[in-house]
N, C-alpha and C. Protein backbone atom coordinates (compact mmCIF):
# COMPACT_ATOMS: atom_id res chain seq x y z
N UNK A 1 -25.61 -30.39 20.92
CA UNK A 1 -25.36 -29.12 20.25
C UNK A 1 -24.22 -29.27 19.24
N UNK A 2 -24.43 -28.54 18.16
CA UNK A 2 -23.42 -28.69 17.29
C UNK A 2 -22.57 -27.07 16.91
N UNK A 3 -21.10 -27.47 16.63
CA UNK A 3 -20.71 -26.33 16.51
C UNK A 3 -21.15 -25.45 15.09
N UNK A 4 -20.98 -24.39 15.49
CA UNK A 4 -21.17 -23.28 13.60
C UNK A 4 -19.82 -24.09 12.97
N UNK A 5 -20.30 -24.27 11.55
CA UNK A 5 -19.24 -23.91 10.78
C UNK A 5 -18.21 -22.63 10.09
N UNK A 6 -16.77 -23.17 10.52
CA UNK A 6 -15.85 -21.65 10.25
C UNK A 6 -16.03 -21.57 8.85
N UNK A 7 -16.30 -20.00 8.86
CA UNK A 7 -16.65 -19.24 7.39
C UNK A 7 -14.98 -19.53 6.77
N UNK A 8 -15.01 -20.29 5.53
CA UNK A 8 -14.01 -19.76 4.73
C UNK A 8 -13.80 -19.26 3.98
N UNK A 9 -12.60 -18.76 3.41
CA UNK A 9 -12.44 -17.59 1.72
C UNK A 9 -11.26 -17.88 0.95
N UNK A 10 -11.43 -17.75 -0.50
CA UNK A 10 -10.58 -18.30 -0.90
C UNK A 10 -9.63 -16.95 -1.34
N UNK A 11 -8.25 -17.95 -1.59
CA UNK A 11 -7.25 -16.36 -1.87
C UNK A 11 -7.63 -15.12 -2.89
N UNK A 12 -8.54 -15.55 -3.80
CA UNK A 12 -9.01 -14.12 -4.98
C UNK A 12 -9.97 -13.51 -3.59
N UNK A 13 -10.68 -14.06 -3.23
CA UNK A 13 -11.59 -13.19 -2.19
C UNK A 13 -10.38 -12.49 -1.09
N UNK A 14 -9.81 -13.12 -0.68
CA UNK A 14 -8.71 -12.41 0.45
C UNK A 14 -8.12 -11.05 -0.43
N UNK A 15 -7.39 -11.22 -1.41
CA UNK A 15 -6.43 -9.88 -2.39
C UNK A 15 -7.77 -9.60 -2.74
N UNK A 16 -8.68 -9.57 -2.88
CA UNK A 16 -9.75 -8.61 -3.40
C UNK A 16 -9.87 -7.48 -1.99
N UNK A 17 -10.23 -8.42 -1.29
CA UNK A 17 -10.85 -7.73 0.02
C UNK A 17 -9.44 -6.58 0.33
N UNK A 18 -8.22 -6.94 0.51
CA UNK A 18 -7.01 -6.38 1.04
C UNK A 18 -6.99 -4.87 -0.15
N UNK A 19 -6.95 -5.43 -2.08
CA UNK A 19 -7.37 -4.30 -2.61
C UNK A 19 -7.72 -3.63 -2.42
N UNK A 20 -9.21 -3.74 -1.88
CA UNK A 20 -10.47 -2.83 -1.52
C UNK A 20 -9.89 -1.79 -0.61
N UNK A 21 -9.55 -2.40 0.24
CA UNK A 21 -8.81 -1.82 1.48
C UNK A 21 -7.60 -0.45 1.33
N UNK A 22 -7.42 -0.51 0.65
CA UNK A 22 -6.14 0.03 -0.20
C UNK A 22 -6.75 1.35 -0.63
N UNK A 23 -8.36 1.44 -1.18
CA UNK A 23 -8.98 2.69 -1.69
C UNK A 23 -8.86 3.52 -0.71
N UNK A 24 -8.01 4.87 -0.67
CA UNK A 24 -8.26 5.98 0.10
C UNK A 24 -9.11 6.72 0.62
N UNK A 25 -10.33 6.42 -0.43
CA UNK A 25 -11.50 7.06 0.02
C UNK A 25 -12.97 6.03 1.16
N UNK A 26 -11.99 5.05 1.40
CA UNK A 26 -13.09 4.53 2.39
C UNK A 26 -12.18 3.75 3.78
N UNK A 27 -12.24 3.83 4.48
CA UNK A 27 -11.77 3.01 5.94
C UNK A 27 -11.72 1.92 5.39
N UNK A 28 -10.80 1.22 6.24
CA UNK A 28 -10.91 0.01 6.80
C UNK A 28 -12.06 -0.81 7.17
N UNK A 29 -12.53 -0.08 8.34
CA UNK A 29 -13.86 -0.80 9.19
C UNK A 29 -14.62 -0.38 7.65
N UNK A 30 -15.16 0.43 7.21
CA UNK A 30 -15.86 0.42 6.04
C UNK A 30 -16.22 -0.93 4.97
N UNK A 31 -14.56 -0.85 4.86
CA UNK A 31 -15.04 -2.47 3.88
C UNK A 31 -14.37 -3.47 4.34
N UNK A 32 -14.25 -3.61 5.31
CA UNK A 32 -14.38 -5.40 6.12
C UNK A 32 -16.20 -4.85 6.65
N UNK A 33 -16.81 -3.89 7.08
CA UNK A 33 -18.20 -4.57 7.56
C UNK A 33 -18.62 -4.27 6.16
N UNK A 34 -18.76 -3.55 4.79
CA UNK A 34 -19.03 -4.34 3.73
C UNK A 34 -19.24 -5.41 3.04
N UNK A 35 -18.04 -6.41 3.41
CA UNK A 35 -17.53 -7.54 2.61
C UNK A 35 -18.04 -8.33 4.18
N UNK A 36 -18.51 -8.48 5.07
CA UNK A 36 -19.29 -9.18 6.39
C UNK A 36 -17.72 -10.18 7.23
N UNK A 37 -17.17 -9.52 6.65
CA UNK A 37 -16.08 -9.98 8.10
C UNK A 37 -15.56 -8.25 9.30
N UNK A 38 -14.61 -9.25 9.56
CA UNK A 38 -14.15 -8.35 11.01
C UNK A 38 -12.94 -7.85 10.68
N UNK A 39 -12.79 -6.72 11.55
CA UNK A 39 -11.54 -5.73 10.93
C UNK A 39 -10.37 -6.14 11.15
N UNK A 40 -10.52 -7.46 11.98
CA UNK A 40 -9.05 -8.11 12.70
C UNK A 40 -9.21 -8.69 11.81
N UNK A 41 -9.85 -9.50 11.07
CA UNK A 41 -9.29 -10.56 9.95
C UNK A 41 -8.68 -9.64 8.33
N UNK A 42 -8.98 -8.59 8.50
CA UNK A 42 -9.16 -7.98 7.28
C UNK A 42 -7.57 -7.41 7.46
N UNK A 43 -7.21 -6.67 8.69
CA UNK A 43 -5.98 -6.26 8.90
C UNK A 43 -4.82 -7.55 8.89
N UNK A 44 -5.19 -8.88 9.69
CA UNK A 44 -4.04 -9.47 8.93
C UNK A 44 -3.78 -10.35 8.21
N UNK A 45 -4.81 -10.39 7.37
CA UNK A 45 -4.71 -10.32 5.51
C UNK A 45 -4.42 -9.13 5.36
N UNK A 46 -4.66 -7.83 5.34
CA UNK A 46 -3.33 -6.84 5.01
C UNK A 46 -1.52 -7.19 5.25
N UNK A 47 -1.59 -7.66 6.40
CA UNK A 47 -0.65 -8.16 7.05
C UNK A 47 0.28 -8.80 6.38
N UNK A 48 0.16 -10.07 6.55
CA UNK A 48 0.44 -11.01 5.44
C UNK A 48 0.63 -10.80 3.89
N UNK A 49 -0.39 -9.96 3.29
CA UNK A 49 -0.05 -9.56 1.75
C UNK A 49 0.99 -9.11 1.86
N UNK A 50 1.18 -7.82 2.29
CA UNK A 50 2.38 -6.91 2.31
C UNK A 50 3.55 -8.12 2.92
N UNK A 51 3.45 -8.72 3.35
CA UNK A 51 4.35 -9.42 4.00
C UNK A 51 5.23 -10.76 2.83
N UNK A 52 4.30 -11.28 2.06
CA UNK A 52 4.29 -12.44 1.26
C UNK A 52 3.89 -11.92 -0.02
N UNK A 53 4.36 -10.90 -1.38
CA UNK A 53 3.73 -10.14 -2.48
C UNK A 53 3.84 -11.46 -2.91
N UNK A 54 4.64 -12.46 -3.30
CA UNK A 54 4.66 -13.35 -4.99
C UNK A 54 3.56 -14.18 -4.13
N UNK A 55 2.82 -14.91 -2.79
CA UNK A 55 2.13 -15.80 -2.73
C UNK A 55 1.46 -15.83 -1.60
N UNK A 56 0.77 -14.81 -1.20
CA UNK A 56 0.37 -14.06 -0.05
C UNK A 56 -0.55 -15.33 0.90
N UNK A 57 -1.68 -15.87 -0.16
CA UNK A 57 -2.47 -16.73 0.61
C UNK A 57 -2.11 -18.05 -0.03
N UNK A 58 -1.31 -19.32 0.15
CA UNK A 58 -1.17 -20.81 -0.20
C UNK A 58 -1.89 -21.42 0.00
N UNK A 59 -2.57 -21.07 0.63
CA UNK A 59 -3.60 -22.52 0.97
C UNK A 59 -4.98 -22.40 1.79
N UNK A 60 -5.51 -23.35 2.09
CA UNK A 60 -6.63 -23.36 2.91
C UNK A 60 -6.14 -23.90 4.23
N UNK A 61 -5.78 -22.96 5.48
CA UNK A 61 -5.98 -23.14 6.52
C UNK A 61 -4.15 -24.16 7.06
N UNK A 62 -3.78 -24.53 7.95
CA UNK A 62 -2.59 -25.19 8.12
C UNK A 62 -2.42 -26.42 7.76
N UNK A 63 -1.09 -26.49 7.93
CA UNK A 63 -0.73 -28.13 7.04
C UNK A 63 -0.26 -28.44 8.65
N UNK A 64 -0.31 -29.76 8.88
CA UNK A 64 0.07 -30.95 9.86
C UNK A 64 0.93 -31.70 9.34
């Protein structure tokens, strides 16, 4: 058996998605199941933006 491969996204897709998020006139759960992720990933990429404005997402995944 082989494992799924983890879905990745790159940082314009992450600040897009967190943008989106930001519109008053739609939820949360609204557009993370829009955009086909989950509301926990979507909240912390909210998280993090607000947290990090000049460079919110660096990279793909951790450095070793």
């Amino acid at each position: 058996m082989t494992k799924p491969k983890r879905r990745t996204y790159d940082s314009e897709f992450k600040r897009n998605a967190v943008l989106l998020s930001e519109d008053p006139s739609r939820t949360h759960s609204e557009v993370a199941e829009s955009l086909g992720i989950s509301y926990a990933i979507l909240y912390r990429w909210r998280r993090e933006y607000s947290r990090k404005q000049d460079q919110p997402f660096p990279g793909k995944g951790r450095k070793f």
